[in-house]
Protein backbone atom coordinates (compact mmCIF):
# COMPACT_ATOMS: atom_id res chain seq x y z
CA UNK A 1 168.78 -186.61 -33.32
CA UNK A 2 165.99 -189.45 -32.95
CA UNK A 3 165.48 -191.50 -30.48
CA UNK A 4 167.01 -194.57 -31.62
CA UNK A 5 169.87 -192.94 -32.85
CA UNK A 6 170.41 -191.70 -29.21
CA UNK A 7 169.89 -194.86 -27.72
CA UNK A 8 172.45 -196.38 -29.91
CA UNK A 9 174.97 -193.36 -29.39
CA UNK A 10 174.47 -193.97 -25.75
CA UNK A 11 174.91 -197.56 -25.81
CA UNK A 12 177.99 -197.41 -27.89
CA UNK A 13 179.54 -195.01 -25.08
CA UNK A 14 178.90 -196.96 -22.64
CA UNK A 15 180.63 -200.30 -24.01
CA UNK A 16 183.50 -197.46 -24.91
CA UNK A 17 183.72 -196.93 -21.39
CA UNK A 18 183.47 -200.36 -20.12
CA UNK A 19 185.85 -201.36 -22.34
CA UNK A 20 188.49 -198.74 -21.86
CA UNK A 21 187.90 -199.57 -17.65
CA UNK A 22 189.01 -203.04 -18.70
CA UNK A 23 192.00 -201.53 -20.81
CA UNK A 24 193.32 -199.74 -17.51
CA UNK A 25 192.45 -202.62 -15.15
CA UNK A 26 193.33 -205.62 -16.91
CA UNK A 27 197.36 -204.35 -16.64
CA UNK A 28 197.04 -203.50 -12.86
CA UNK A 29 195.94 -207.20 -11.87
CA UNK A 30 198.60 -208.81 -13.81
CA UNK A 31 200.70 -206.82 -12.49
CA UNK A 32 199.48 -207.98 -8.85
CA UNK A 33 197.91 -211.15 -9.15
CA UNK A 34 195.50 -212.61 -5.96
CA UNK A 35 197.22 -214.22 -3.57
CA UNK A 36 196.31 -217.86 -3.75
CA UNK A 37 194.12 -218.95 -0.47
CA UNK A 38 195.90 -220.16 1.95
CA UNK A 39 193.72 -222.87 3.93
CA UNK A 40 195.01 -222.29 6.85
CA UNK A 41 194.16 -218.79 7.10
CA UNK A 42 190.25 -219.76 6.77
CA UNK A 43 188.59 -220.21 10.21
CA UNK A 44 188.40 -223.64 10.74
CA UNK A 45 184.83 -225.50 10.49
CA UNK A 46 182.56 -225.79 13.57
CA UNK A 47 183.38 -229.02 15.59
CA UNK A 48 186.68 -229.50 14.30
CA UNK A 49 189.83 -229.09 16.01
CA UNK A 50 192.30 -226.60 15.69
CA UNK A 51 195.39 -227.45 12.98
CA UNK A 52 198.69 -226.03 14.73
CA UNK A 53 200.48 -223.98 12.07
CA UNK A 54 204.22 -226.15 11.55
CA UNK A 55 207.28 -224.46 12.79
CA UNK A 56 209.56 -223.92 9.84
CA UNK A 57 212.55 -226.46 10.01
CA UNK A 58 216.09 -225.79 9.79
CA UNK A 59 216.16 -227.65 6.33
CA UNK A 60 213.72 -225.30 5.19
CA UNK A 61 214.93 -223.00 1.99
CA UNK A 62 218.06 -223.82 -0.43
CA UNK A 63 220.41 -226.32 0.90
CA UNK A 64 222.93 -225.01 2.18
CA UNK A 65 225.02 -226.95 4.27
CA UNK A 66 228.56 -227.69 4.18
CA UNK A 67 232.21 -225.29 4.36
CA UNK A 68 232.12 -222.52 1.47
CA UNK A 69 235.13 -220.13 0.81
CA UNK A 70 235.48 -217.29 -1.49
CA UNK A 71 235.70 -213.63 -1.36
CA UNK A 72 233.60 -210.73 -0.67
CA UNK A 73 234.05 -207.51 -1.94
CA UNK A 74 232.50 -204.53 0.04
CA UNK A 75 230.92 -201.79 -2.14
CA UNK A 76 233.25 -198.93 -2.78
CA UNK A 77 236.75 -200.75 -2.28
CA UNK A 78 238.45 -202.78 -4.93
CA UNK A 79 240.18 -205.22 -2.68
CA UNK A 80 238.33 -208.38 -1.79
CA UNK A 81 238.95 -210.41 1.81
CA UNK A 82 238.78 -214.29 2.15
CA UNK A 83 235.76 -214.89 3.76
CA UNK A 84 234.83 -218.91 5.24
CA UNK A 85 231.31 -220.16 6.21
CA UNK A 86 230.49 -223.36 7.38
CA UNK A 87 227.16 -224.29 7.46
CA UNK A 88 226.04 -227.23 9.25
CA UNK A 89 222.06 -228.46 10.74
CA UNK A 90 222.58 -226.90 13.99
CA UNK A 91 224.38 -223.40 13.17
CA UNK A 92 226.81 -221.67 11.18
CA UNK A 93 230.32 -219.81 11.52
CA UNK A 94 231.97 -217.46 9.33
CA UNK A 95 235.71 -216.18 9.17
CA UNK A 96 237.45 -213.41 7.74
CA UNK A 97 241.26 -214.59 7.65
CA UNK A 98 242.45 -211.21 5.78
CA UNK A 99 240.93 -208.89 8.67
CA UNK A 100 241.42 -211.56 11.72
CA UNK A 101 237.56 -211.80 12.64
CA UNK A 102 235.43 -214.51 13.74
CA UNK A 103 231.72 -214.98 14.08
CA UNK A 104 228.47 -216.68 14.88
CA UNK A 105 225.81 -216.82 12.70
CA UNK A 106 221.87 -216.74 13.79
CA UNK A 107 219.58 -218.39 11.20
CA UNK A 108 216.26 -216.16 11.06
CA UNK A 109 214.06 -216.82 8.41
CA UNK A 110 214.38 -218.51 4.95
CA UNK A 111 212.21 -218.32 1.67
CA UNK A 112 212.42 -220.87 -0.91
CA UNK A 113 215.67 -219.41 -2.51
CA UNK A 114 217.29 -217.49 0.67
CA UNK A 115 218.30 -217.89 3.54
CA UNK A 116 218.29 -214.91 6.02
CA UNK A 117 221.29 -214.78 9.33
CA UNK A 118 222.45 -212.39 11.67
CA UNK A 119 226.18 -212.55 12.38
CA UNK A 120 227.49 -211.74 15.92
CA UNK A 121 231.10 -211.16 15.77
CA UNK A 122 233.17 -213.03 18.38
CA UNK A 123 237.05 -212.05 17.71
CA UNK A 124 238.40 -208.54 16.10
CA UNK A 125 235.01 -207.23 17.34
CA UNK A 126 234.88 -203.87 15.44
CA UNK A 127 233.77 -202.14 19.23
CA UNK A 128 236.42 -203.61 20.82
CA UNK A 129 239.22 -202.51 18.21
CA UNK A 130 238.87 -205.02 15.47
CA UNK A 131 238.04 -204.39 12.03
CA UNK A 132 234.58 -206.35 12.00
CA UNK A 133 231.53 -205.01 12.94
CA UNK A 134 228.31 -207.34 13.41
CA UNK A 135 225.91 -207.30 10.34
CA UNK A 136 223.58 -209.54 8.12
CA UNK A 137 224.19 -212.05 5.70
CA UNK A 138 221.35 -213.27 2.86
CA UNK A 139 222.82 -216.42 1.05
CA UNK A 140 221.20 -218.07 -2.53
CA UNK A 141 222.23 -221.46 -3.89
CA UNK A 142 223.23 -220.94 -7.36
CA UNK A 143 224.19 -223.64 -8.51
CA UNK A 144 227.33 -225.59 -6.68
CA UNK A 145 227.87 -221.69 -5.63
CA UNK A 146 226.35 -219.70 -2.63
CA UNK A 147 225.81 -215.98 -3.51
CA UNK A 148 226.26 -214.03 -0.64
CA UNK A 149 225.07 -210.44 0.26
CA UNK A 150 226.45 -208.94 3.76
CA UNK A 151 224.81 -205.56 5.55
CA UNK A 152 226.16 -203.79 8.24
CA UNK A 153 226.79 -200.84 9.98
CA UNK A 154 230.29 -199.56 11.31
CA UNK A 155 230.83 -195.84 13.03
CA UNK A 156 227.12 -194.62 11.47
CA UNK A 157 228.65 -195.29 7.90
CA UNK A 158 226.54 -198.04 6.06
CA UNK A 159 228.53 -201.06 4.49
CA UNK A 160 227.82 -203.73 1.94
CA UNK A 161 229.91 -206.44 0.41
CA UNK A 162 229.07 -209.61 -1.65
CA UNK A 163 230.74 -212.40 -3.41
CA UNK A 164 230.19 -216.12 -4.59
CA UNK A 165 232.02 -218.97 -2.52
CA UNK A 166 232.72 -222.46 -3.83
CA UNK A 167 232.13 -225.40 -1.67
CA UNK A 168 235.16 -226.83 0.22
């Protein structure tokens, strides 16, 4: 083969290959895009004072607020329970009429459509006798609805149950 005819069979591999690298990597970055900077993760400039980082607020995420009813349904049983939640700027309360259980709920995070609780129960405690145990709620605005997903954990057997209230 000549010289030149080398060089150009070389060159022509070597796009080949630079252009099936982009084939494979082009995918894998749309796939997981850069994070956008976030300025407050950059060290801040010499001589200028320290930005505090805001606490999220309470109002933070979907709103939420007001008395919702509905029903859940826990995975693997086909009867649904009333289930009550009021939500109000300082904390929120849930009831389960059909199984006689109250509780508290503890707001713990939020992200721009959810918003994260534990639930402590505080009548038909599922350790003391009752039929609830404590657990986890994750509630989305959809709409005039709240979607609600519950998790929780009664006698090492894992239990989930979710539903869609109305507002009151």
């Amino acid at each position: 083969m000549p010289k030149g005819s080398r060089t150009k069979a070389l060159y022509y591999c070597a796009a080949a290959l630079v252009l099936a690298t982009v084939a494979v990597i082009a995918p894998a970055t749309a796939q997981f895009p850069a994070a956008p900077d976030d300025p407050q993760d950059k060290p801040p400039l010499a001589g200028s004072p320290k930005a505090k980082k805001a606490a999220p607020t309470a109002g933070a995420g979907p709103n939420i607020v007001g008395n919702w009813n509905g029903q859940l349904t826990q995975v693997g049983s086909t009867t649904p329970y009333k289930f009550e939640l009021a939500i109000s700027a300082k904390g929120a309360d849930v009831k389960y009429p059909d199984l006689d259980c109250v509780g508290k709920l503890t707001r713990v995070g939020q992200s721009k459509s959810y918003v994260f609780f534990v639930e402590i129960i505080t009548k038909g405690q599922a350790e003391k006798g009752g039929r609830c145990p404590d657990g986890t709620l994750t509630v989305a605005r959809q709409g005039n609805d709240l979607a609600v997903g519950w998790f929780g954990s009664i006698q090492e057997t894992t239990v989930i149950a979710y539903g869609t209230l109305k507002k009151k």
